[in-house]
Protein backbone atom coordinates (compact mmCIF):
# COMPACT_ATOMS: atom_id res chain seq x y z
CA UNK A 1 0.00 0.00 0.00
CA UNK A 2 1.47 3.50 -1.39
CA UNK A 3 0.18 6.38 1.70
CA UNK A 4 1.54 9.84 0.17
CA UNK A 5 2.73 11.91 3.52
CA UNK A 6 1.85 14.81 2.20
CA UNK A 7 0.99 16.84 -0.90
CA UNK A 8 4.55 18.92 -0.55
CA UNK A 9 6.07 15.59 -0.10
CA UNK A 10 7.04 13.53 -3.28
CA UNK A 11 7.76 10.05 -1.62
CA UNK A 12 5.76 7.39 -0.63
CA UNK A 13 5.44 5.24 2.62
CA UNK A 14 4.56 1.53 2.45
CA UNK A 15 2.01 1.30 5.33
CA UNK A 16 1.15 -2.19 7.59
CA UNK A 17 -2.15 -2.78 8.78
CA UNK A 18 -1.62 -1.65 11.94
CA UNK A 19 -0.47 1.46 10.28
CA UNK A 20 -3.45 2.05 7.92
CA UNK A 21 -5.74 0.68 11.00
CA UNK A 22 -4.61 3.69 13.26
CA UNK A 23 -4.68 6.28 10.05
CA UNK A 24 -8.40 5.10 9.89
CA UNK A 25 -9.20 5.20 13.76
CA UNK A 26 -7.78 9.38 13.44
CA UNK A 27 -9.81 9.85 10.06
CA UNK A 28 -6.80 10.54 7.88
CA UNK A 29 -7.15 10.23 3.84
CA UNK A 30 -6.07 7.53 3.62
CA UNK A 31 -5.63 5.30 0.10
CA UNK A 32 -5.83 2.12 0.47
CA UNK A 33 -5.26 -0.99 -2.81
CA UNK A 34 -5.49 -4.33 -2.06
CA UNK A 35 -3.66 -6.64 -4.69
CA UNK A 36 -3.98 -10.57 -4.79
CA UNK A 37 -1.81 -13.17 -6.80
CA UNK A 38 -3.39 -16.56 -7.36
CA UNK A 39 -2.78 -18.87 -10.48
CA UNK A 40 -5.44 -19.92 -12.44
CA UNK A 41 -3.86 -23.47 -13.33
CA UNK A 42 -0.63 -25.56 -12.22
CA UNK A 43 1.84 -24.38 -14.73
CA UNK A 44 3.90 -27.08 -16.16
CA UNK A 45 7.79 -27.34 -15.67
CA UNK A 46 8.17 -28.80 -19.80
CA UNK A 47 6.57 -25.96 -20.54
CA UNK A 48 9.63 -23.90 -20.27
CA UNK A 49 11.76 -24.08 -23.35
CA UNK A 50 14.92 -23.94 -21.34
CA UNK A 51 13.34 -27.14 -18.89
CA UNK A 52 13.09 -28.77 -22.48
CA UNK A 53 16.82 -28.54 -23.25
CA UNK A 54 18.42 -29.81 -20.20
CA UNK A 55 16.11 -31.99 -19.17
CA UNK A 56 18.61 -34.30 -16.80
CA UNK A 57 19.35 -31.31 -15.05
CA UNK A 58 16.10 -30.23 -13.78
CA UNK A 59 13.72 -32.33 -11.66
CA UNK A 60 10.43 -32.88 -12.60
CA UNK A 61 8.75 -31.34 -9.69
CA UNK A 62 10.59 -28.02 -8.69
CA UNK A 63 9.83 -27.08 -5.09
CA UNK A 64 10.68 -23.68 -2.83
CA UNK A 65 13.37 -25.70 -0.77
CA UNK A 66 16.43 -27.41 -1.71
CA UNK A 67 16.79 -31.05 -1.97
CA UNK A 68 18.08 -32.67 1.30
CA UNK A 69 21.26 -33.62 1.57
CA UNK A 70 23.30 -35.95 4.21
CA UNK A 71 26.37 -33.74 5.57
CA UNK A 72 28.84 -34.29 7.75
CA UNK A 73 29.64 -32.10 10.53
CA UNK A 74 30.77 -31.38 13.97
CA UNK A 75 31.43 -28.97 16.86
């Protein structure tokens, strides 16, 4: 969320909730824009031309985390 500070002011704040919830509770203008991301359909990894080429490289399933790996360590 973009909150101008003032009109003599070029910059913008990024505001939290609690910000914009307090800004409400003292009636300040206050504009507000909501944005949401969702995907429509589960995009497919050999869809991407570059998954295509190097296929042994990239697993089929691509997740956020690394893959887990056995190391050795100590203190």
């Amino acid at each position: 969320m973009l909150f101008p500070r003032s009109e003599m002011e070029l910059c913008s704040k990024l505001m939290c909730c609690r910000e914009v919830t307090r800004a409400l509770k003292a009636q300040e203008d206050v504009f507000v824009m909501f944005a949401l991301l969702r995907m429509e359909e589960k995009s497919e990894v050999d869809a991407l031309s570059v998954v295509r080429e190097f296929v042994d490289v990239f697993p089929y399933d691509i997740l956020d985390l690394p893959p887990e790996r056995e190391v050795e360590f100590s203190i």
